[in-house]
C-alpha atoms as a PDB file:
ATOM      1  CA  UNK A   1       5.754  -4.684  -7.074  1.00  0.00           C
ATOM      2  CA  UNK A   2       2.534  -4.424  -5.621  1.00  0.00           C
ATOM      3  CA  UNK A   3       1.390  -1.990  -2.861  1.00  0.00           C
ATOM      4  CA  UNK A   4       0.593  -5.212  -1.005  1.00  0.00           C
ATOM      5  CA  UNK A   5       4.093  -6.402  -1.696  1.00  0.00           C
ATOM      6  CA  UNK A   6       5.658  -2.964  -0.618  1.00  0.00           C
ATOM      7  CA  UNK A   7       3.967  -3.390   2.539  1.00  0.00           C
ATOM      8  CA  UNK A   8       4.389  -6.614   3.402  1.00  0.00           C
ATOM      9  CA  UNK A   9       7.936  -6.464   2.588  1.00  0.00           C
ATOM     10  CA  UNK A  10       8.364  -3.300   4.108  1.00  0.00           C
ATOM     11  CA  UNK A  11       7.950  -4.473   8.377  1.00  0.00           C
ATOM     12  CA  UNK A  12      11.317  -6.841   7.510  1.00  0.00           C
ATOM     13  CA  UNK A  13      14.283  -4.700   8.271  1.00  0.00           C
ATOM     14  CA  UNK A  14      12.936  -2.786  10.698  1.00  0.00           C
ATOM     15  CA  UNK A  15      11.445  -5.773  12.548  1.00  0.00           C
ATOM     16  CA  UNK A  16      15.473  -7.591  12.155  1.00  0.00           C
ATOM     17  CA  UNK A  17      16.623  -4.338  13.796  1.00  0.00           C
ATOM     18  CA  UNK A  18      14.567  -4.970  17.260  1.00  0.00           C
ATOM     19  CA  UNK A  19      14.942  -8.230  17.450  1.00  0.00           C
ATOM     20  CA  UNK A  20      18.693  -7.795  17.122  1.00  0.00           C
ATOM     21  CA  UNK A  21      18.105  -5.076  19.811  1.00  0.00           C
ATOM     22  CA  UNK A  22      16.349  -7.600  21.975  1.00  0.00           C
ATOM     23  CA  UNK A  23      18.928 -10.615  21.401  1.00  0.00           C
ATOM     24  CA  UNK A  24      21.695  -8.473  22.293  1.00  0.00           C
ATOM     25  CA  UNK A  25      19.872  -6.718  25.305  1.00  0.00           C
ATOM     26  CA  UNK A  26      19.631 -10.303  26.211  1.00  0.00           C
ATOM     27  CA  UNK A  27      23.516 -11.099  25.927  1.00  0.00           C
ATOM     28  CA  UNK A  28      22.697 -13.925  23.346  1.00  0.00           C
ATOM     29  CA  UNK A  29      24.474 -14.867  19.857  1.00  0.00           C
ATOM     30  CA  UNK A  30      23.293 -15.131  16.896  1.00  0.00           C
ATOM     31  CA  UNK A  31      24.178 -18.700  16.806  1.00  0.00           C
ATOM     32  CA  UNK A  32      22.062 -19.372  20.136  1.00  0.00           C
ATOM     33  CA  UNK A  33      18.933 -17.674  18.564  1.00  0.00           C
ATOM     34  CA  UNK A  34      18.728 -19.853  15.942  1.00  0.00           C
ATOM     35  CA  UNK A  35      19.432 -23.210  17.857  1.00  0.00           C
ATOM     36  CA  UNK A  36      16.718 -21.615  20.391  1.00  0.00           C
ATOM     37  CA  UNK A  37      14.503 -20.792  17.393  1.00  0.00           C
ATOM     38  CA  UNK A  38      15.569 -24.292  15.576  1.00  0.00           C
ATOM     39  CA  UNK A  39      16.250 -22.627  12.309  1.00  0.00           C
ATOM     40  CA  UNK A  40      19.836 -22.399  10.290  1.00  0.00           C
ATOM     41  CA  UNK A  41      22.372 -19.670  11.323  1.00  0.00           C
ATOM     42  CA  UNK A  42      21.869 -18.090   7.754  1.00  0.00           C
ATOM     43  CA  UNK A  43      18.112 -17.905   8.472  1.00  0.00           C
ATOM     44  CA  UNK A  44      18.253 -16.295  11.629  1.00  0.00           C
ATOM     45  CA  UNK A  45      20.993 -13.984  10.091  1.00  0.00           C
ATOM     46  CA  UNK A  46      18.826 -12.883   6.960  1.00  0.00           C
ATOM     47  CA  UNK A  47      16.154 -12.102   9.707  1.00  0.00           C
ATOM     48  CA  UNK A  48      18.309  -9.327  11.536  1.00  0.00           C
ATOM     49  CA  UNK A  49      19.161  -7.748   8.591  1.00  0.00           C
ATOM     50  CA  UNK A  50      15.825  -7.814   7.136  1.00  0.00           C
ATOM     51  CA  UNK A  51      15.453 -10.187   4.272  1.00  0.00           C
ATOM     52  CA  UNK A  52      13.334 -12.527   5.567  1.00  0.00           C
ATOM     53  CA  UNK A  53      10.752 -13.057   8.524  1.00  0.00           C
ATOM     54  CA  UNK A  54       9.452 -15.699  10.889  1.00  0.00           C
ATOM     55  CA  UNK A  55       6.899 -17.499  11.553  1.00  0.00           C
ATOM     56  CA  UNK A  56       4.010 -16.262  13.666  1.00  0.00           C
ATOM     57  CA  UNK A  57       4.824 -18.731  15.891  1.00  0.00           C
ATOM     58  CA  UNK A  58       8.597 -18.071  16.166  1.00  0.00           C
ATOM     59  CA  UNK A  59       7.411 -14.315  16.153  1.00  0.00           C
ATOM     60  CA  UNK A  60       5.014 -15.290  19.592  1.00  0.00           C
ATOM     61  CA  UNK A  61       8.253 -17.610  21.041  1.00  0.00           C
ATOM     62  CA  UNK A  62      10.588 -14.171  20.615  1.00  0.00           C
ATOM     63  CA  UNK A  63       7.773 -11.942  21.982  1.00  0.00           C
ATOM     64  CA  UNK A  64       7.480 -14.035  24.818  1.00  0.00           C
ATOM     65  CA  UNK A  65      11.079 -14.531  25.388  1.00  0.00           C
ATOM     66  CA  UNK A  66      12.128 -11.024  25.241  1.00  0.00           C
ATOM     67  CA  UNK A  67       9.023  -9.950  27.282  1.00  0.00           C
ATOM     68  CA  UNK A  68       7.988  -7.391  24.395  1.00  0.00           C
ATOM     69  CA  UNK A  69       4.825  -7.272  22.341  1.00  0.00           C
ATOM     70  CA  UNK A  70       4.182  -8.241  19.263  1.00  0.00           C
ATOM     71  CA  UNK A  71       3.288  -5.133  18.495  1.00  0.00           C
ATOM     72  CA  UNK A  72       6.824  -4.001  19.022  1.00  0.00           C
ATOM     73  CA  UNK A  73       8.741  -6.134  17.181  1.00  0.00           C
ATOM     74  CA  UNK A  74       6.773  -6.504  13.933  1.00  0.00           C
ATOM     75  CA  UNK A  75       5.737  -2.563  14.308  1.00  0.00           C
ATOM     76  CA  UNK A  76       7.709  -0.825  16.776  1.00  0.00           C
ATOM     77  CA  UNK A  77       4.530   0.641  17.949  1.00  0.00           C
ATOM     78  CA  UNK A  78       5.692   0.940  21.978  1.00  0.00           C
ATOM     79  CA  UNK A  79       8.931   1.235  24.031  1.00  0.00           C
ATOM     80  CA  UNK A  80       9.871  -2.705  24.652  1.00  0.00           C
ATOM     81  CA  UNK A  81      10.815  -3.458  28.438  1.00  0.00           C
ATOM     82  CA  UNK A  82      13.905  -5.066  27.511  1.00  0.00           C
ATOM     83  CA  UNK A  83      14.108  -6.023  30.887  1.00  0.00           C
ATOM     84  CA  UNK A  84      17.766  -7.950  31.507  1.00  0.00           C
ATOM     85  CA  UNK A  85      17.222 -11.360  31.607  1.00  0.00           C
ATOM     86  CA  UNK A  86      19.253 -11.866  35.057  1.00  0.00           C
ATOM     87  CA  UNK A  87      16.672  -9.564  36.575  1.00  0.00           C
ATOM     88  CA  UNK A  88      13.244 -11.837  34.753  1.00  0.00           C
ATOM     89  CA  UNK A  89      14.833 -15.096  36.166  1.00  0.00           C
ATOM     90  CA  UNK A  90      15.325 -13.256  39.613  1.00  0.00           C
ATOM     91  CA  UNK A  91      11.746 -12.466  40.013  1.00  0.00           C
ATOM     92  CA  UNK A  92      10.570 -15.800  37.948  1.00  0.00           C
ATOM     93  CA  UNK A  93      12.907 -17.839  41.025  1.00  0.00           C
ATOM     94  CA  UNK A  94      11.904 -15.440  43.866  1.00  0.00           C
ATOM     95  CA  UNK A  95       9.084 -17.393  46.289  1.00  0.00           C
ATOM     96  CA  UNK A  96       5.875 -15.745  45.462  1.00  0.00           C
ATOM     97  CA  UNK A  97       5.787 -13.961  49.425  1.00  0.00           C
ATOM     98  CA  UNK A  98       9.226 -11.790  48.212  1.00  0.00           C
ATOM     99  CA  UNK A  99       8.040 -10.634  45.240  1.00  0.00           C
ATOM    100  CA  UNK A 100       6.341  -7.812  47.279  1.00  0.00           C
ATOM    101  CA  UNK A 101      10.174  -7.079  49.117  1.00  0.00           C
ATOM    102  CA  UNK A 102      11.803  -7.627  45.658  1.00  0.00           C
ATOM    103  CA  UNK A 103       9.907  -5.200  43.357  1.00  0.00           C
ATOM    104  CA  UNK A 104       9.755  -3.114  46.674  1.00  0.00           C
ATOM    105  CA  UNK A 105      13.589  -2.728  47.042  1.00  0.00           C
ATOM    106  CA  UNK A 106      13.760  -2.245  43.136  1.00  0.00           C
ATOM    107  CA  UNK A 107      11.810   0.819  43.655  1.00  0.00           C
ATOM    108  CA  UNK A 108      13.410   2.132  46.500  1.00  0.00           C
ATOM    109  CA  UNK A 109      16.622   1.879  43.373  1.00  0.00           C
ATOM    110  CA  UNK A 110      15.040   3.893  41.355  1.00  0.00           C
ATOM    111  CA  UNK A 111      14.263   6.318  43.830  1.00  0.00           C
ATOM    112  CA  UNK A 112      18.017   6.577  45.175  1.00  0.00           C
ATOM    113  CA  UNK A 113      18.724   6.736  41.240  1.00  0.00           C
ATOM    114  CA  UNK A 114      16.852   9.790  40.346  1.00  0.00           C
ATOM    115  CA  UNK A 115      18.109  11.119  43.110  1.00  0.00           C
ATOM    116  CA  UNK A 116      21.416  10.999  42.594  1.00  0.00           C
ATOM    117  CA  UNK A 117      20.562  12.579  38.672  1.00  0.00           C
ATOM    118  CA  UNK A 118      19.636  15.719  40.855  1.00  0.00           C
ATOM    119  CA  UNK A 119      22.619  16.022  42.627  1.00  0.00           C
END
């Protein structure tokens, strides 16, 4: 094997670990990943654990749908948001003059949180 090779090959189980990390963070199986992905159950299997990849453009789709960068999952090179998906599709459905109240009130949580740590 090539160095090319090593590297190339290389990325693919650490890149199945975070996006397993991400699909479960987003409470989904692995059976809805690849009917969201439209690629076999074995396929989306052998990309968890590292044995194959994805297309760029399946690799954009994920990036996009768990709200991480690219970056991230092919090189875990930042922190992804991992934001829960209840609290995305509360902000996506929120009218755009409570967004301000919303990520207003979400701060004043964190606040009370930290708070309480101290305690």
């Amino acid at each position: 094997m090539n160095i090319y090779d090593h590297i190339i090959n290389d990325y693919k189980p650490d890149m199945g670990k975070r996006i397993r990390a991400c699909r479960r963070q987003s409470n989904l199986t692995q059976e809805k990943m690849a009917e969201i992905l439209d690629i076999s159950v074995k396929h989306y299997s052998e990309v968890e654990r590292g044995i194959t990849g994805l297309s760029v453009e399946k690799l954009i789709f994920l990036s996009r749908l768990f709200d991480t960068s690219l970056d991230y999952l092919l090189k875990g090179d930042e922190e992804p948001s991992l934001i829960p998906c209840v609290l995305i599709n509360l902000y996506r459905s929120c009218p755009d003059d409570k967004k301000a109240v919303l990520i207003e009130m979400a701060k004043n949580l964190s606040i009370l949180m930290e708070k309480e740590k101290g305690d």
